[in-house]
Protein backbone atom coordinates (compact mmCIF):
# COMPACT_ATOMS: atom_id res chain seq x y z
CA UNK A 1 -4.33 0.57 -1.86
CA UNK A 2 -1.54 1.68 -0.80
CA UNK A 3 -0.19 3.65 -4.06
CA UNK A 4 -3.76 4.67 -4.83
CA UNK A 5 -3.79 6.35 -1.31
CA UNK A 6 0.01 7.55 -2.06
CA UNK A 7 -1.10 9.44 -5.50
CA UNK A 8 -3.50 11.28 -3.67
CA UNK A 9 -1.77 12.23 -0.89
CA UNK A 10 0.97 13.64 -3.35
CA UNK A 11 -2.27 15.77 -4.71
CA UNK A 12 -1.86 13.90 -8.40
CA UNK A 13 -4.79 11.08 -8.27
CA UNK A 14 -4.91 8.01 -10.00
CA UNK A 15 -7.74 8.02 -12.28
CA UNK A 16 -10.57 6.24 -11.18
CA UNK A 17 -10.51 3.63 -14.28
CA UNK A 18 -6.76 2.93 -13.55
CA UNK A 19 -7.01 2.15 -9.78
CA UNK A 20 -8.56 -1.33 -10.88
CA UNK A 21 -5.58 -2.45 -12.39
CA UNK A 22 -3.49 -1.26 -9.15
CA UNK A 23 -5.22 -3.26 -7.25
CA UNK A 24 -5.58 -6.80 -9.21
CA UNK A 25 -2.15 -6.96 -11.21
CA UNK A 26 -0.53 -5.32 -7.75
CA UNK A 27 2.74 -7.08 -8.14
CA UNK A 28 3.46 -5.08 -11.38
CA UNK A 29 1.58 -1.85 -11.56
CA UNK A 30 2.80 -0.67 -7.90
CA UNK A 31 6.47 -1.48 -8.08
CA UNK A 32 6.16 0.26 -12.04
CA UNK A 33 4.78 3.20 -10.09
CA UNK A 34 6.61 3.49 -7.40
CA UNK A 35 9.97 3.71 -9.47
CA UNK A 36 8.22 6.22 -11.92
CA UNK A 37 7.31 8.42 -8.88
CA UNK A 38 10.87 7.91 -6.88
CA UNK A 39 13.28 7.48 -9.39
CA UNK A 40 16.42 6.08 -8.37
CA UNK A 41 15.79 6.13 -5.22
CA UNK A 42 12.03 4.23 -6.13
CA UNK A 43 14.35 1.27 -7.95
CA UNK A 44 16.49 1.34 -4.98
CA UNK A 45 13.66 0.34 -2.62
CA UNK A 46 11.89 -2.31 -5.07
CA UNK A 47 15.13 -4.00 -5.99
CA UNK A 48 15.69 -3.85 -1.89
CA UNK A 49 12.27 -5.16 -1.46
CA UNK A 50 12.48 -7.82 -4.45
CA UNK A 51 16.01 -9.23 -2.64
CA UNK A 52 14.30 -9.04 1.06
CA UNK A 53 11.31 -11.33 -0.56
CA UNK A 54 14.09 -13.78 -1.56
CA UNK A 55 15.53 -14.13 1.55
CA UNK A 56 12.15 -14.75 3.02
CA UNK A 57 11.25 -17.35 0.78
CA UNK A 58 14.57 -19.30 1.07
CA UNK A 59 14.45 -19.28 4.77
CA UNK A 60 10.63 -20.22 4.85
CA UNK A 61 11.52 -23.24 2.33
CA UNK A 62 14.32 -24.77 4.34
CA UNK A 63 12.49 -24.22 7.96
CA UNK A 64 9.20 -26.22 6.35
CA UNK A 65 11.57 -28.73 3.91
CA UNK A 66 13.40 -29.53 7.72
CA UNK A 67 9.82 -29.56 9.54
CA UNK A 68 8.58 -32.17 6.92
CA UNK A 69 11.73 -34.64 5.87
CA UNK A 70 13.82 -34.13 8.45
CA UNK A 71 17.36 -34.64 8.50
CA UNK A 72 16.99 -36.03 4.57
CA UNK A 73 16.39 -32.43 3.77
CA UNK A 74 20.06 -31.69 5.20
CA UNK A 75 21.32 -34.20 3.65
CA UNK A 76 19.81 -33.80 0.35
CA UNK A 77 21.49 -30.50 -0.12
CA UNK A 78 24.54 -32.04 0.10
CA UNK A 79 24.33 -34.05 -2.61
C-alpha cells in the first residue's frame, strides 16, 4: 500500500491493473520499485533494510532456540 500510495503522491500512479501485483508478490515488486524510483540511494535503503531483517531474525531465533532447549541451545553452538 505503501508504494501504491507513494506513486501517487509523486503525481505518477500505478496503473490500476499493476497495483494487484504490489500488493500480493510485495516482497519483490516494492523493493524492485523502490530502487527504480530512488536509485542509488533506493538500493541503499533495501540492501539496509534486507541486512536489518537479518539481524532480526538471528536474534529472534536464538532468544526462542534459548526459551525452548535451554542451555543445550548454548551449548549446541559450540559444537
Amino acid at each position: 500500500m505503501w508504494a501504491i500510495a507513494d506513486a501517487r503522491r509523486r503525481h505518477k500512479p500505478i496503473p490500476r491493473s499493476q497495483q494487484f501485483w504490489f500488493l500480493v508478490l510485495a516482497g519483490v515488486v516494492v523493493p524492485g520499485y523502490v530502487i527504480v524510483t530512488r536509485g542509488w540511494r533506493g538500493l541503499g535503503w533495501v540492501a539496509f533494510h534486507f541486512a536489518a531483517w537479518i539481524v532480526i531474525a538471528v536474534i529472534a531465533m536464538h532468544i526462542t532456540g534459548a526459551m525452548y532447549h535451554g542451555d543445550a541451545w548454548w551449548e549446541s553452538m559450540t559444537d
